[in-house]
N, C-alpha and C. Protein backbone atom coordinates (compact mmCIF):
# COMPACT_ATOMS: atom_id res chain seq x y z
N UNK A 1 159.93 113.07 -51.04
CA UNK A 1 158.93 112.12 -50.62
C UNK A 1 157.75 112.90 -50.03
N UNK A 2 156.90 112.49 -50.57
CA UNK A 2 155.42 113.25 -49.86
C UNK A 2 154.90 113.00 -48.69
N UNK A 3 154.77 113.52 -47.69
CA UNK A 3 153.64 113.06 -46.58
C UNK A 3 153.00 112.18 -46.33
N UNK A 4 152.35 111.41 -47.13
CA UNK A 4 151.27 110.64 -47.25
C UNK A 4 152.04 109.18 -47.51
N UNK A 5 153.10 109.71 -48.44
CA UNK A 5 154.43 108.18 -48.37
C UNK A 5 154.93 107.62 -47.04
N UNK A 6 155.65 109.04 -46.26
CA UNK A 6 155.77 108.80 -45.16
C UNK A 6 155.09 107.93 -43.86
N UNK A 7 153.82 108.36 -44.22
CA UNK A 7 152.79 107.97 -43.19
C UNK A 7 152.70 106.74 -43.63
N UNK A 8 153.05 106.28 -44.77
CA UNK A 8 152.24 105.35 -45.09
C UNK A 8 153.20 103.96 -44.89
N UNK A 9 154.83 104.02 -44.82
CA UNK A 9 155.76 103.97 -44.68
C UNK A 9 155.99 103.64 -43.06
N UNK A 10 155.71 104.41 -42.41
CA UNK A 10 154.87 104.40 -40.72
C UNK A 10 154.32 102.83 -40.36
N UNK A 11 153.10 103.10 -41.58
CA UNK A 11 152.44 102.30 -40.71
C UNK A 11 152.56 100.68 -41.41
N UNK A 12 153.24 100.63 -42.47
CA UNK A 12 154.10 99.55 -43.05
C UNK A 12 154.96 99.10 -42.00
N UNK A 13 155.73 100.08 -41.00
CA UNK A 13 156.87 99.57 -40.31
C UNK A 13 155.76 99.10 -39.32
N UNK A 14 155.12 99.62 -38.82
CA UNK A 14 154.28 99.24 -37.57
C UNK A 14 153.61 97.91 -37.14
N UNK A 15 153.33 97.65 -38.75
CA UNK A 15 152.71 96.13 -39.07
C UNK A 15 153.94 95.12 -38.63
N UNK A 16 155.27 95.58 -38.69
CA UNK A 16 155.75 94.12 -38.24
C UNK A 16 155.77 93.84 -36.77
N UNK A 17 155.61 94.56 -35.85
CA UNK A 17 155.46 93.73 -34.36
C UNK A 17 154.49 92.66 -34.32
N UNK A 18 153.41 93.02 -35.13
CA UNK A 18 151.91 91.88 -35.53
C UNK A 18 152.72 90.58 -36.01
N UNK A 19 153.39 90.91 -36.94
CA UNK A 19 154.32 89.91 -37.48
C UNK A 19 155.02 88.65 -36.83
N UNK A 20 156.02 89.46 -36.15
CA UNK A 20 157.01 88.87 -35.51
C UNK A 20 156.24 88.43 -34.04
N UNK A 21 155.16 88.85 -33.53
CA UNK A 21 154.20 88.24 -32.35
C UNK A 21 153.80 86.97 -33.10
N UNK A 22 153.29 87.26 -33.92
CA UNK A 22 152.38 85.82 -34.86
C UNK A 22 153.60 84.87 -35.18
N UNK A 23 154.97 85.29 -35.76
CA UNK A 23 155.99 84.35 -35.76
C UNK A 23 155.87 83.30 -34.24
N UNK A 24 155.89 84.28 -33.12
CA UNK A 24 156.21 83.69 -31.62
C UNK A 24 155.31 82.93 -30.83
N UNK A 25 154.07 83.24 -31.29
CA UNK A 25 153.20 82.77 -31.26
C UNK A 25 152.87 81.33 -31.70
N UNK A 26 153.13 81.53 -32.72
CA UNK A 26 153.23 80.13 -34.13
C UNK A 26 154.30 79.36 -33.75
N UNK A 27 155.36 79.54 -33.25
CA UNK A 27 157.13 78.92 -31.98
C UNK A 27 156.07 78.04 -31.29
N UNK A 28 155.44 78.74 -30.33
CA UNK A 28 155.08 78.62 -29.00
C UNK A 28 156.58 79.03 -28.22
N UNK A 29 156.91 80.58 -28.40
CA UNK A 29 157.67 81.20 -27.63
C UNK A 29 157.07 81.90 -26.72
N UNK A 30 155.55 82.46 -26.70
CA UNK A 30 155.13 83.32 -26.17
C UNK A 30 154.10 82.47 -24.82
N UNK A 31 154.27 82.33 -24.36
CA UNK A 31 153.51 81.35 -22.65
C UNK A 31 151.91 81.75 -22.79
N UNK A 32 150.88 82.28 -24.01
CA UNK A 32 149.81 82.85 -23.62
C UNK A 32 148.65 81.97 -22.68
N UNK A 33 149.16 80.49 -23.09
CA UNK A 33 148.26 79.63 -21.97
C UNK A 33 148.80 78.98 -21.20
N UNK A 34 150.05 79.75 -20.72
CA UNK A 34 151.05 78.68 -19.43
C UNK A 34 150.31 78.98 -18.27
N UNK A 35 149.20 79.64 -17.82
CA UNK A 35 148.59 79.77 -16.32
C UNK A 35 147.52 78.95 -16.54
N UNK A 36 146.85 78.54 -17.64
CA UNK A 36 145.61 77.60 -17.56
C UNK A 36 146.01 76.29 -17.12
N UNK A 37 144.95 76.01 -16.21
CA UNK A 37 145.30 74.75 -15.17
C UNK A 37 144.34 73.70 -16.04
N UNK A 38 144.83 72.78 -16.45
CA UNK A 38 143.39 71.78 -17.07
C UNK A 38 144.08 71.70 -18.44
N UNK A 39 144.72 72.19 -19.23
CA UNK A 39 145.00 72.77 -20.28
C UNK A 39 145.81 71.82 -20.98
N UNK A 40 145.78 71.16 -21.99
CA UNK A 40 146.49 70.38 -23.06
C UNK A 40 147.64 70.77 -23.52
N UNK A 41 148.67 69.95 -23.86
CA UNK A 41 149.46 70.60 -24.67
C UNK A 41 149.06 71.15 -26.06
N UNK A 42 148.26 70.12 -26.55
CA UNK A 42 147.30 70.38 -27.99
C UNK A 42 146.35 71.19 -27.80
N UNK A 43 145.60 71.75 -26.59
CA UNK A 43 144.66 73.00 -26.71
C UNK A 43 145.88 74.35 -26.61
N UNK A 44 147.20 74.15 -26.18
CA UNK A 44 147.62 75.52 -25.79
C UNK A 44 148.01 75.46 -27.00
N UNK A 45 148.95 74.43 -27.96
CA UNK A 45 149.54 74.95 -29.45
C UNK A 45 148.03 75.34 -30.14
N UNK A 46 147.12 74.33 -30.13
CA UNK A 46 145.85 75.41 -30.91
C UNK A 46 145.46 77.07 -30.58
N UNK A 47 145.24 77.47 -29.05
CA UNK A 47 144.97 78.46 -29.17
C UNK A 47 146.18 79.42 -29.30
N UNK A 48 147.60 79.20 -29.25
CA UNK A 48 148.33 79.53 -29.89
C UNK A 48 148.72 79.58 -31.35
N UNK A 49 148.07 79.17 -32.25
CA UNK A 49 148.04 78.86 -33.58
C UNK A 49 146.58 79.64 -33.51
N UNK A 50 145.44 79.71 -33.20
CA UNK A 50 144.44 80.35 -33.56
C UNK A 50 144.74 82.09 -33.21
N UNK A 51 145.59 82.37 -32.30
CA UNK A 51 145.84 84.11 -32.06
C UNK A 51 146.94 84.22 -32.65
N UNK A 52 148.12 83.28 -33.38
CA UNK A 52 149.00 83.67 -34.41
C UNK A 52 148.46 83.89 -35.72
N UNK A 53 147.07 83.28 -36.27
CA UNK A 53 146.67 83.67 -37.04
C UNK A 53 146.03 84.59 -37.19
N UNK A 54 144.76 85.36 -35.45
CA UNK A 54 144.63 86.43 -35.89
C UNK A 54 145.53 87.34 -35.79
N UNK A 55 146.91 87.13 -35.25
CA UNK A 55 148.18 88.68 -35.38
C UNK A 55 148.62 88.83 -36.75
N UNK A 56 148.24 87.55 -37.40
CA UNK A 56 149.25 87.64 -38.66
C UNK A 56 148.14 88.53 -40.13
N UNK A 57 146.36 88.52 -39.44
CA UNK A 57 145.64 89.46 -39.98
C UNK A 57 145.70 90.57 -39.31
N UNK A 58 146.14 90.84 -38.70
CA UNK A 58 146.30 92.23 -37.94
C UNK A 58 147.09 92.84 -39.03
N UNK A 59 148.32 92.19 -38.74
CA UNK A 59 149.68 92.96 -39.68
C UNK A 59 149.04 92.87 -41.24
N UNK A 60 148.22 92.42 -42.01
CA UNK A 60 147.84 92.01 -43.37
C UNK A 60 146.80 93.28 -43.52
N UNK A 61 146.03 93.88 -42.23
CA UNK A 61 145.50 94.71 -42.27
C UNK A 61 146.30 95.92 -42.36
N UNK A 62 147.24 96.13 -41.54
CA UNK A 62 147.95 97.35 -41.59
C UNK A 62 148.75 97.31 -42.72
N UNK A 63 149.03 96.24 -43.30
CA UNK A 63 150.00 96.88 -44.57
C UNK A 63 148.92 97.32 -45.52
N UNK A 64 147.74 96.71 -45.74
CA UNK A 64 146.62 96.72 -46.87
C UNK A 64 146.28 98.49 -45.86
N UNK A 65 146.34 98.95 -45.14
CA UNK A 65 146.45 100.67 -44.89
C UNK A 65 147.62 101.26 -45.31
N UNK A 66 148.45 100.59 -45.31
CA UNK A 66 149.57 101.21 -45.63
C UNK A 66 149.73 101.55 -47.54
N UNK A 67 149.52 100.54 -48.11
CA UNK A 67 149.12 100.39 -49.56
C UNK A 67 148.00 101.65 -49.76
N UNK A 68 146.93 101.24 -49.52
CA UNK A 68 145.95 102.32 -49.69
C UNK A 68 146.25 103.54 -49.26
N UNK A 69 147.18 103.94 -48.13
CA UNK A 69 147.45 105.30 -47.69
C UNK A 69 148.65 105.97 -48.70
N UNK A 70 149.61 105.04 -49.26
CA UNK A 70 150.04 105.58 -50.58
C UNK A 70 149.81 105.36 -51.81
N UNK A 71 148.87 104.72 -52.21
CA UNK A 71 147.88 104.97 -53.08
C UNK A 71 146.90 106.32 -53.35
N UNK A 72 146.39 106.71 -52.59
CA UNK A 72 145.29 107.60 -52.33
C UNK A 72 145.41 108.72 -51.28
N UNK A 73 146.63 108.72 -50.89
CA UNK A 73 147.39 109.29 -49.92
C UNK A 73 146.82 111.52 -50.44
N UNK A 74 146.49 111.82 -51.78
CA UNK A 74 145.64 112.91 -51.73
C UNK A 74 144.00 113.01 -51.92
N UNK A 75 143.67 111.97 -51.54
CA UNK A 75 141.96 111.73 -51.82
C UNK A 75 141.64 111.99 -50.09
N UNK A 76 141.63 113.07 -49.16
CA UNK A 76 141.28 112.73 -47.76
C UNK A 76 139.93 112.27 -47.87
N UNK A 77 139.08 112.04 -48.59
CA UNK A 77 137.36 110.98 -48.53
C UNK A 77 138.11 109.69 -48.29
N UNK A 78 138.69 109.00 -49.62
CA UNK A 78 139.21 107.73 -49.48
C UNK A 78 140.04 107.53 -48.08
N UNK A 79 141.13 108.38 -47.79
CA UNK A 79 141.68 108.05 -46.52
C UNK A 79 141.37 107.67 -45.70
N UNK A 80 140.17 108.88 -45.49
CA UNK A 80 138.80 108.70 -44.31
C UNK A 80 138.52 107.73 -44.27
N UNK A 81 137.92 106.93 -45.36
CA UNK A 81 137.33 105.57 -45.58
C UNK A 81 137.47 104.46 -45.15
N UNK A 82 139.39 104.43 -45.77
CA UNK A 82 140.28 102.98 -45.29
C UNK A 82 140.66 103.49 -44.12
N UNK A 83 140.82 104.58 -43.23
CA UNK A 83 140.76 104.61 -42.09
C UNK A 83 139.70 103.97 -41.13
N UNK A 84 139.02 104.56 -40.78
CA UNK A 84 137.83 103.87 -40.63
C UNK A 84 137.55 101.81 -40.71
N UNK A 85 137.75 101.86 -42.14
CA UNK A 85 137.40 100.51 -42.24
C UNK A 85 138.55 99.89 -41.20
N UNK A 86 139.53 100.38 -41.14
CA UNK A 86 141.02 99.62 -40.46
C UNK A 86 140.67 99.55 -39.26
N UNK A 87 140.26 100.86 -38.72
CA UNK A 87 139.69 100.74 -37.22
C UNK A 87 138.70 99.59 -36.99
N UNK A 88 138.05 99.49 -37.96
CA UNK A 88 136.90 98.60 -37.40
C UNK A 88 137.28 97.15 -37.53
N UNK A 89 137.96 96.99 -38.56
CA UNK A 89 138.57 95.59 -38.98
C UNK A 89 139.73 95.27 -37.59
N UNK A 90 140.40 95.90 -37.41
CA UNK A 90 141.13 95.43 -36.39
C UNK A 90 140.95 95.30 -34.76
N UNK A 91 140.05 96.44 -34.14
CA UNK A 91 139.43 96.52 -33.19
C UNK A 91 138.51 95.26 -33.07
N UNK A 92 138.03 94.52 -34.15
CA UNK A 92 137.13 93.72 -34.47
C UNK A 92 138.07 92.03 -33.61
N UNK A 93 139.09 92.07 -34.71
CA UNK A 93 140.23 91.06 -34.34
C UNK A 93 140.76 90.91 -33.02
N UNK A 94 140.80 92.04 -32.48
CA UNK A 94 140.93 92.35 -31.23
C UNK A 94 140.00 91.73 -30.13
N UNK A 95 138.57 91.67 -30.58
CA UNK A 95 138.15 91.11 -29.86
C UNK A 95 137.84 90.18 -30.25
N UNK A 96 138.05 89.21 -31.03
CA UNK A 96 137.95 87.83 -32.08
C UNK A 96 138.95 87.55 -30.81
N UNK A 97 140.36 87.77 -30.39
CA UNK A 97 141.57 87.06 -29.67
C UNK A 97 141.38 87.28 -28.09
N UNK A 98 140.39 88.30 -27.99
CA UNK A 98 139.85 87.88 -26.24
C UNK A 98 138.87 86.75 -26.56
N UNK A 99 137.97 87.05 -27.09
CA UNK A 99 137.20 85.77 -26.87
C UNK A 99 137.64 84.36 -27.40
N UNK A 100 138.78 84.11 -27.97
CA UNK A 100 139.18 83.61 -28.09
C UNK A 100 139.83 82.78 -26.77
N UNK A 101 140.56 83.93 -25.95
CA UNK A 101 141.18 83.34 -24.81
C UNK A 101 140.51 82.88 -23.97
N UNK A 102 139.51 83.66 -23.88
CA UNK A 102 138.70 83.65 -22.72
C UNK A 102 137.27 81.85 -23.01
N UNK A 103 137.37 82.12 -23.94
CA UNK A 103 136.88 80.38 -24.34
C UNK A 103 137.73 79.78 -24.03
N UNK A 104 139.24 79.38 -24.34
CA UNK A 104 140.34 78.45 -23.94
C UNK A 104 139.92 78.34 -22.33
N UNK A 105 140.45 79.96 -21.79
CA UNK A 105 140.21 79.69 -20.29
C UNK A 105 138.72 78.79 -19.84
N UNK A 106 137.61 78.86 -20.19
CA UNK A 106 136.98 78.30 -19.60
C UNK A 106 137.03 76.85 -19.96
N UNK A 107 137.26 76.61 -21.30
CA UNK A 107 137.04 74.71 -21.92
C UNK A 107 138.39 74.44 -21.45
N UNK A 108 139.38 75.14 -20.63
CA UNK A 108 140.40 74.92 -20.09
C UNK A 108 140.59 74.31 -18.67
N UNK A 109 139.19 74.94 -18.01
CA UNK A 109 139.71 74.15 -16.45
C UNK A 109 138.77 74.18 -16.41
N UNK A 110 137.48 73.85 -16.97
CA UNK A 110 136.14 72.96 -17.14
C UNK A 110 135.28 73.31 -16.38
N UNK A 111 135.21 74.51 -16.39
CA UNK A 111 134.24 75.58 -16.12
C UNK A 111 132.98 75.80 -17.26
């Protein structure tokens, strides 16, 4: 197995915590709006359903690196590339699910 399988294999496994968060998420196992005071049952399953969907592009991102990293796994330009793009795509999501919260929190206790 080559290097680049490996890695790529890595970050295939890595993608499922995104997964299985977005599963818990999507439950409402995970409490992310049990401290908002003001708060709906129907605003907490929404913004719980709106950050299970962005975890579940998180993980869609890392496998689509993972694909491309054994795909192209001896092109280091291309690597570079979908590296890069991954960083930005997900760092991006990242902050798509703060501001996300951080809107709940405020249309939450009517601030």
């Amino acid at each position: 197995m080559q290097p680049h399988h490996v890695a790529a294999l890595v970050f295939a496994l890595m993608a499922l915590p995104a997964f299985v968060t977005a599963g818990w998420l999507g439950a409402g196992r995970l409490p992310v709006a049990g401290g908002s005071r003001g708060m709906t049952e129907g605003r907490r399953r929404a913004l719980d359903s709106r950050l299970a969907r962005l975890m579940r592009m998180v993980g869609v991102v890392m496998l689509a690196m993972a694909a491309g990293l054994a795909a192209w796994g001896g092109d280091d330009t291309r690597v570079l590339a979908l590296a890069a793009v991954m960083v930005l795509v997900v760092n991006g999501l990242a902050v798509a699910m703060l501001v996300t919260v951080f809107r709940a929190r405020r249309d939450g206790t009517g601030g």
